[in-house]
N, C-alpha and C. Protein backbone atom coordinates (compact mmCIF):
# COMPACT_ATOMS: atom_id res chain seq x y z
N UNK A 1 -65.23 -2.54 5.84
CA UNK A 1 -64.98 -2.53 4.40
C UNK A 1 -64.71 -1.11 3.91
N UNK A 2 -63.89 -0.87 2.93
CA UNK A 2 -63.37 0.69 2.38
C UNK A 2 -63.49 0.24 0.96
N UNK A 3 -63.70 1.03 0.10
CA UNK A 3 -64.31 1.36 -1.53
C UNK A 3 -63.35 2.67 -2.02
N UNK A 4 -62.46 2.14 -2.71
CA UNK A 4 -61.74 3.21 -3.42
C UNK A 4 -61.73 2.70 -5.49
N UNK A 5 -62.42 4.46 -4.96
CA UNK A 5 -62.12 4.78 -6.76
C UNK A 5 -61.47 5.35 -7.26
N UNK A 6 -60.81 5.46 -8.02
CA UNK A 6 -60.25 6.18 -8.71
C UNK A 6 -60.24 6.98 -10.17
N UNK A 7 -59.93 8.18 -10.48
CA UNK A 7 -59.78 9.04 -11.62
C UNK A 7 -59.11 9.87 -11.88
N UNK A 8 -59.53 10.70 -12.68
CA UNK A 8 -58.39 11.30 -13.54
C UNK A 8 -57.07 11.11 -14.76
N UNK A 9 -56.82 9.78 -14.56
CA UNK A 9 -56.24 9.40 -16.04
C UNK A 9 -56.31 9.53 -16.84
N UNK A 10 -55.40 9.53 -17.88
CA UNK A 10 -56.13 9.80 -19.17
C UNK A 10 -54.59 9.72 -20.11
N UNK A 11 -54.46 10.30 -21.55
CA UNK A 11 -53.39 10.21 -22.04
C UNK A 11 -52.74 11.53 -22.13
N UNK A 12 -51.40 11.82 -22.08
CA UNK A 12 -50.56 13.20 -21.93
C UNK A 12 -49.43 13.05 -22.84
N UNK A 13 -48.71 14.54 -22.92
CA UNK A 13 -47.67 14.17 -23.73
C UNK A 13 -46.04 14.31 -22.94
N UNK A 14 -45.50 13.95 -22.85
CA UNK A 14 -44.13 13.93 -21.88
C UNK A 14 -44.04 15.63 -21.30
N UNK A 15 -43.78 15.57 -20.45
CA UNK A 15 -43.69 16.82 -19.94
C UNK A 15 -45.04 17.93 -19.29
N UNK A 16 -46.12 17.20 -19.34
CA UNK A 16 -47.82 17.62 -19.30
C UNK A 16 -47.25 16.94 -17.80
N UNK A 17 -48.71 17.63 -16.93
CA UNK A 17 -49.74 16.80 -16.05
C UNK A 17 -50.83 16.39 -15.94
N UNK A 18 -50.70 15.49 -14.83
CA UNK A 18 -52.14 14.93 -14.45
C UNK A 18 -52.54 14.60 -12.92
N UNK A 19 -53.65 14.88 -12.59
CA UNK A 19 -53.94 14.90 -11.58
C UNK A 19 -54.97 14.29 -11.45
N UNK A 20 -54.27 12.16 -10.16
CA UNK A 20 -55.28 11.35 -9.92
C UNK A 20 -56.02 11.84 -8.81
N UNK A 21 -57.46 11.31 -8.33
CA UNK A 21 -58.13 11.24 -7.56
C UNK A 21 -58.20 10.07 -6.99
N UNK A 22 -58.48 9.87 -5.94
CA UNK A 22 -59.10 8.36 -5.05
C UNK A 22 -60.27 9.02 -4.22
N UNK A 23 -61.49 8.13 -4.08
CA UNK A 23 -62.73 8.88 -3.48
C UNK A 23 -63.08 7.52 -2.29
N UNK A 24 -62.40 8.03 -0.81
CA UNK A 24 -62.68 6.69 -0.83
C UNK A 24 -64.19 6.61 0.14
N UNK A 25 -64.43 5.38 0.83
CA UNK A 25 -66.10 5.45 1.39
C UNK A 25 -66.13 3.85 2.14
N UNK A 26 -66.47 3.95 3.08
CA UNK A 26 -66.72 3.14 4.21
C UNK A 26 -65.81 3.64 5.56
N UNK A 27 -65.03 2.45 6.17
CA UNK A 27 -64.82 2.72 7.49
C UNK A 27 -63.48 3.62 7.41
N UNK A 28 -63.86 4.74 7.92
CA UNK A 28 -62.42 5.75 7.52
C UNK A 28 -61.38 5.16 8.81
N UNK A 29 -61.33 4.09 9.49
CA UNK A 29 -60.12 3.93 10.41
C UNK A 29 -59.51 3.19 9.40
N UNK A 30 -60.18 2.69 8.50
CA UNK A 30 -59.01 1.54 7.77
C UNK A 30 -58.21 2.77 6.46
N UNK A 31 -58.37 3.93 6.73
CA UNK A 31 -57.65 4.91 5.36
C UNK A 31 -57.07 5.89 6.23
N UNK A 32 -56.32 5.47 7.54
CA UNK A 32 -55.32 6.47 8.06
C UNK A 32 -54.23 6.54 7.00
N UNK A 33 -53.16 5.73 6.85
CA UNK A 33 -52.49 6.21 5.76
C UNK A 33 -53.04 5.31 4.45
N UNK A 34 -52.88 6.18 3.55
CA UNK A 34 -52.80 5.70 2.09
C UNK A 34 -51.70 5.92 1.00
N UNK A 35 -51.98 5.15 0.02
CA UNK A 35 -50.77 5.00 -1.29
C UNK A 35 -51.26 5.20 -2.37
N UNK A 36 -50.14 5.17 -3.17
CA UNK A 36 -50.35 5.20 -4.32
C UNK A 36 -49.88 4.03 -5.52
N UNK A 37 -50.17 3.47 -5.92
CA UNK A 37 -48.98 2.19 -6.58
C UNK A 37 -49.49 2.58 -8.42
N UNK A 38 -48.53 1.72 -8.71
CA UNK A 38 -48.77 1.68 -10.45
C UNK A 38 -47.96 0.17 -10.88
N UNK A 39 -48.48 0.00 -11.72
CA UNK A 39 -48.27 -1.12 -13.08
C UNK A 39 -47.90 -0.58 -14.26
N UNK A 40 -46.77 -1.28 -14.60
CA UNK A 40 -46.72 -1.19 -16.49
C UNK A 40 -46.50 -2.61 -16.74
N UNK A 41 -47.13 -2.37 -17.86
CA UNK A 41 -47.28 -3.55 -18.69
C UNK A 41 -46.38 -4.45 -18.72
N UNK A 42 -46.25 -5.74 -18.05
CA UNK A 42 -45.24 -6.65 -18.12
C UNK A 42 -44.47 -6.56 -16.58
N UNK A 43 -44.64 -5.70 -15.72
CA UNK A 43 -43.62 -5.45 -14.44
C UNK A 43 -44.44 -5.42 -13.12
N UNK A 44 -44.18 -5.78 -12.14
CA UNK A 44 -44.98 -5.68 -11.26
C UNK A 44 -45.41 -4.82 -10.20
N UNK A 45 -46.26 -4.44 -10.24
CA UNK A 45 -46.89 -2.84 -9.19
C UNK A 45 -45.86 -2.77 -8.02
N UNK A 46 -45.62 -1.60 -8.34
CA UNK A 46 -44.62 -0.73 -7.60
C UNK A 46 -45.20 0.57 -6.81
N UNK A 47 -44.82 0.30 -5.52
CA UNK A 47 -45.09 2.01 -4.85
C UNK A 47 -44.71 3.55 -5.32
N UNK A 48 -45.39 3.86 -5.17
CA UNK A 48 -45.34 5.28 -5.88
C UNK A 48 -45.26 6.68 -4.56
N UNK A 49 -45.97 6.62 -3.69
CA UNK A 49 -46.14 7.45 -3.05
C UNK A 49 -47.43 7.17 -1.57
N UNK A 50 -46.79 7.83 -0.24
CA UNK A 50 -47.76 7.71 0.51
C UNK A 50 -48.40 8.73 1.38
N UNK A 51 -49.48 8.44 2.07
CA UNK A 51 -49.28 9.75 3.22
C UNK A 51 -50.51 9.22 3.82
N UNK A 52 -49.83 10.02 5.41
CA UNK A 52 -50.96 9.92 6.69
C UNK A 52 -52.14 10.43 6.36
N UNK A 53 -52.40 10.75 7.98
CA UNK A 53 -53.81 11.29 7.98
C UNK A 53 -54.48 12.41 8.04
N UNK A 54 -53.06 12.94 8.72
CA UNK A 54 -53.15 14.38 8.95
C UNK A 54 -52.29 14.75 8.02
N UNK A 55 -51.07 14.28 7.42
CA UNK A 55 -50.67 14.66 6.12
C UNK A 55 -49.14 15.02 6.53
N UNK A 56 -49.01 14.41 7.71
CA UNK A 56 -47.71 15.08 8.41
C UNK A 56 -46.46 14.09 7.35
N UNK A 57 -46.99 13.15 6.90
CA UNK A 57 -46.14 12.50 6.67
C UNK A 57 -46.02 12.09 5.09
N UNK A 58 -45.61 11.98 4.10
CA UNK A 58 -45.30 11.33 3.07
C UNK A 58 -44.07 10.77 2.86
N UNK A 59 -44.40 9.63 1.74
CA UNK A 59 -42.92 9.25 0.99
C UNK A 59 -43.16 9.15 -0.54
N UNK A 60 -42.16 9.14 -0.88
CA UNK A 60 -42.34 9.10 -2.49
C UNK A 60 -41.11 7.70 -3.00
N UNK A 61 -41.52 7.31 -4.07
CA UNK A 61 -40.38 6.01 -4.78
C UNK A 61 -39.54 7.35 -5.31
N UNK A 62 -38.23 7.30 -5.22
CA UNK A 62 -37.01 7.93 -6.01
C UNK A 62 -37.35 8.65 -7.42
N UNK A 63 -38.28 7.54 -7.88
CA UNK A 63 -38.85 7.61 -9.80
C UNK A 63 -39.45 8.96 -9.90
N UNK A 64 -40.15 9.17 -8.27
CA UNK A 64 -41.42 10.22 -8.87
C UNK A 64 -40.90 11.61 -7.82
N UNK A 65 -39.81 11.21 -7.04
CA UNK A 65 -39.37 12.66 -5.99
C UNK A 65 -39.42 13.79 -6.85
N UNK A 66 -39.54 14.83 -6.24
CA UNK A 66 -39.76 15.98 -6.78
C UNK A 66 -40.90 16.60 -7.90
N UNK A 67 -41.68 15.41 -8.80
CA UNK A 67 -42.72 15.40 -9.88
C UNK A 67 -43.58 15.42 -9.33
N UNK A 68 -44.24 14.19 -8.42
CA UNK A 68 -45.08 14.10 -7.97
C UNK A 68 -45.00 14.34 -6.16
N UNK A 69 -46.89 14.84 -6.01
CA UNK A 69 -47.11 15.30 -5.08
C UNK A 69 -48.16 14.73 -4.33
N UNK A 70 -48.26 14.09 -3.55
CA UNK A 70 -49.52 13.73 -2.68
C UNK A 70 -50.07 14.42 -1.60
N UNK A 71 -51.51 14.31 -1.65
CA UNK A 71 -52.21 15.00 -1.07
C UNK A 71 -53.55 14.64 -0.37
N UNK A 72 -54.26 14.80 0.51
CA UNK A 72 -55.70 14.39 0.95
C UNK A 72 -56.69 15.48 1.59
N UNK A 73 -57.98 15.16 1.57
CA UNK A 73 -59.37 16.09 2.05
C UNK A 73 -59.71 15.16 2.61
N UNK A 74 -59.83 15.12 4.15
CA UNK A 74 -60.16 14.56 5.06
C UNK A 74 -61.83 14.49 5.12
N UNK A 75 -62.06 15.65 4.69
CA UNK A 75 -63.20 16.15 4.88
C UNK A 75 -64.30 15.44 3.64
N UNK A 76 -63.65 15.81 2.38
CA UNK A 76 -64.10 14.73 1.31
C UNK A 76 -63.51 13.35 1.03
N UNK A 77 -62.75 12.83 1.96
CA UNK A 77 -62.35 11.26 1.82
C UNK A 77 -61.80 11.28 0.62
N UNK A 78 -61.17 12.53 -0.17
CA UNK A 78 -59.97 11.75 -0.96
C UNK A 78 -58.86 11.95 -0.91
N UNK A 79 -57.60 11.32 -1.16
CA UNK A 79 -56.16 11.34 -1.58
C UNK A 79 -56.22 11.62 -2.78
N UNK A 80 -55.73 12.62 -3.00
CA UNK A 80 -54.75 12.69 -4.64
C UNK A 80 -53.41 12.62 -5.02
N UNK A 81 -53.11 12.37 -6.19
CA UNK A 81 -51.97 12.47 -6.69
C UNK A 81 -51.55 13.69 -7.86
N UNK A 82 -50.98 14.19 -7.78
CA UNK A 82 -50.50 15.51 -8.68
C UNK A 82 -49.00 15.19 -9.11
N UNK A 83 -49.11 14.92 -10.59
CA UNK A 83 -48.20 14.75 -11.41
C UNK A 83 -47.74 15.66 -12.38
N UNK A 84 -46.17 16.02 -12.07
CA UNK A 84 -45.83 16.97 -12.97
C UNK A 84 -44.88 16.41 -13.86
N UNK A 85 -44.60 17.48 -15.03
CA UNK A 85 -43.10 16.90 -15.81
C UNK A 85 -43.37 15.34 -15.94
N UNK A 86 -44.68 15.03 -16.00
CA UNK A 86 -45.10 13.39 -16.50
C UNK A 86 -43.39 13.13 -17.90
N UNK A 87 -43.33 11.93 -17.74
CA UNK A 87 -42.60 10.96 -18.87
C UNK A 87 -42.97 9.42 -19.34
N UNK A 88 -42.45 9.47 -20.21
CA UNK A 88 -43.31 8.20 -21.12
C UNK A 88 -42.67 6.77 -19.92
N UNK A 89 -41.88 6.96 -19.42
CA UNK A 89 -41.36 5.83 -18.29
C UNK A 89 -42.66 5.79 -16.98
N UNK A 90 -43.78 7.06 -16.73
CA UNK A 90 -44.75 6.58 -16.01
C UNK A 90 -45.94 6.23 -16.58
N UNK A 91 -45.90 5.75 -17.77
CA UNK A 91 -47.07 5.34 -18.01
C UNK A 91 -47.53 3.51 -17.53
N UNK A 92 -48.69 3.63 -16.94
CA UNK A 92 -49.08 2.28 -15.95
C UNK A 92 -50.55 2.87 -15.62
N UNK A 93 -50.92 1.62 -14.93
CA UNK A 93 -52.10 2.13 -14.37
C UNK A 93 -51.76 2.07 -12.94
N UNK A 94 -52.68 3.32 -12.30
CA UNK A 94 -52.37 3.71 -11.13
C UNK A 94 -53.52 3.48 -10.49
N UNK A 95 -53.07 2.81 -9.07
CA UNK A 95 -54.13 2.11 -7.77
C UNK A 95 -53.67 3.09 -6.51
N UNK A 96 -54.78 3.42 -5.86
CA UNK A 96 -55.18 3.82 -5.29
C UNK A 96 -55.00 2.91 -4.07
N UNK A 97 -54.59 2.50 -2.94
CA UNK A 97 -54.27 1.82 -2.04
C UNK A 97 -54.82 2.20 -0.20
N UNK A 98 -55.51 1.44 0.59
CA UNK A 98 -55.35 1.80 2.80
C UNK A 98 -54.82 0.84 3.14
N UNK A 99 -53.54 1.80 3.43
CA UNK A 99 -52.20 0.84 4.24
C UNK A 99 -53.13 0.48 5.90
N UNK A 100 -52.54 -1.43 5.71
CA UNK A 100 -53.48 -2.03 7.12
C UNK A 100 -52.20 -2.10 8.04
N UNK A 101 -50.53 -1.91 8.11
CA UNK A 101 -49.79 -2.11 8.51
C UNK A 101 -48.63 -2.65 8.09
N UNK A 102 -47.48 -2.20 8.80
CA UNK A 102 -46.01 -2.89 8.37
C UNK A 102 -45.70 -1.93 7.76
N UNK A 103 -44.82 -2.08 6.80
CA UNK A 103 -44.36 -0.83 5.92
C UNK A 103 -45.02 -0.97 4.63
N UNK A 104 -45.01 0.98 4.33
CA UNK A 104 -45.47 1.37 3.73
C UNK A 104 -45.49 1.15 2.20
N UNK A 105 -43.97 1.15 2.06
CA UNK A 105 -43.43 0.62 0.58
C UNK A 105 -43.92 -0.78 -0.09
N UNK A 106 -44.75 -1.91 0.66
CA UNK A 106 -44.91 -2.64 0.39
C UNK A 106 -46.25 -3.17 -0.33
N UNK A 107 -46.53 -3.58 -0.91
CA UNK A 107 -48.00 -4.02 -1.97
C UNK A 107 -48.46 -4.85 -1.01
N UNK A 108 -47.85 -5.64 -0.58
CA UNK A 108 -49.17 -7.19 0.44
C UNK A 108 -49.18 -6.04 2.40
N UNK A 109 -48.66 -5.06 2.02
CA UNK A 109 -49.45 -4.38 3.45
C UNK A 109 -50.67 -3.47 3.04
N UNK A 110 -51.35 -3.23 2.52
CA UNK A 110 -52.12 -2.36 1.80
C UNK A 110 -53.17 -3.77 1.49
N UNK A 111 -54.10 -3.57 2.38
CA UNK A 111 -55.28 -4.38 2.46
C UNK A 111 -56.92 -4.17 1.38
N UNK A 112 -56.50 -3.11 0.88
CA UNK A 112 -58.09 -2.44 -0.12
C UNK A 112 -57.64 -1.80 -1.24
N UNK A 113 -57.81 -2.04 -2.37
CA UNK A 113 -57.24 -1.12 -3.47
C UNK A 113 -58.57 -1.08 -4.43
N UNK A 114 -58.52 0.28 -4.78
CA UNK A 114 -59.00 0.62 -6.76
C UNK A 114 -59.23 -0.02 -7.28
N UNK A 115 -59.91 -0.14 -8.41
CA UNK A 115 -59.80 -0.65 -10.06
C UNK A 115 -58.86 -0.05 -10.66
N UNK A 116 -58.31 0.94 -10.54
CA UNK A 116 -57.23 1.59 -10.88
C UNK A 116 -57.67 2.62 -11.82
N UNK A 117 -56.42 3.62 -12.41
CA UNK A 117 -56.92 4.44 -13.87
C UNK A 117 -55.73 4.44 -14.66
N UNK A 118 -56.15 4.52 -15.93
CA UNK A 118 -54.72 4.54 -16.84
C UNK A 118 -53.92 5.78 -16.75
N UNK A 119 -52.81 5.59 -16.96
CA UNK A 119 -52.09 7.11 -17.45
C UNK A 119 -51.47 6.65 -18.54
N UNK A 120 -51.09 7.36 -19.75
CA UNK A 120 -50.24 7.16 -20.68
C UNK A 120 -49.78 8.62 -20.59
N UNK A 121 -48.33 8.15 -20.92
CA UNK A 121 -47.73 9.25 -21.53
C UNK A 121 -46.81 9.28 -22.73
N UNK A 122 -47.40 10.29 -23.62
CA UNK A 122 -46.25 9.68 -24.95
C UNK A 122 -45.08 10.47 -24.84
N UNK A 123 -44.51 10.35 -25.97
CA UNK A 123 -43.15 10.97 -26.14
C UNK A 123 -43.05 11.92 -26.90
């Protein structure tokens, strides 16, 4: 079993950042790679961003290349997310995701997720 939380959300104004946390806790083989996903209101959770274990590897959705940055502490069991040049188009709540296999981009491969945290961003 793996336990991910998440924080750091909160509300911003277009062009601000924010920087999520995930803390995660139980069996660290099931959090070799992890994600990032989000929701907005009415649309259905979409990948956002991923990365290994050693960190050799990430991807990002097109939406967030170059803004956002992922990151992990092996050592403290978390992944973060670092959001720059935020816009009112990412506001959702963001989950925290341990990919169990298949590809990465996908929501039903990602076996453990968050409660999530809000982000808003206004305009």
């Amino acid at each position: 079993q793996v336990q991910l939380v998440e924080s750091g959300g909160g509300l911003v104004q277009a062009g601000g950042s924010l920087r999520l946390s995930c803390a995660a806790s139980g069996r660290s083989s099931s959090t070799v790679r992890m994600g990032w996903f989000r929701q907005a209101p009415g649309k259905e959770r979409e990948f956002v961003a991923t990365i290994n274990w050693s960190a050799s590897s990430t991807a990002y959705a097109d939406s967030v290349k170059g803004r956002f940055t992922i990151s992990r502490d092996n050592a403290k069991n978390t992944v973060s997310l670092q959001m720059n040049s935020l816009k009112p188009e990412d506001t959702a709540v963001y989950y925290c995701a341990a990919f169990s296999g298949g590809s990465y981009f996908s929501r039903s491969d990602y076996n453990y997720w968050g409660q999530g945290t809000q982000v808003t961003v206004s305009s």
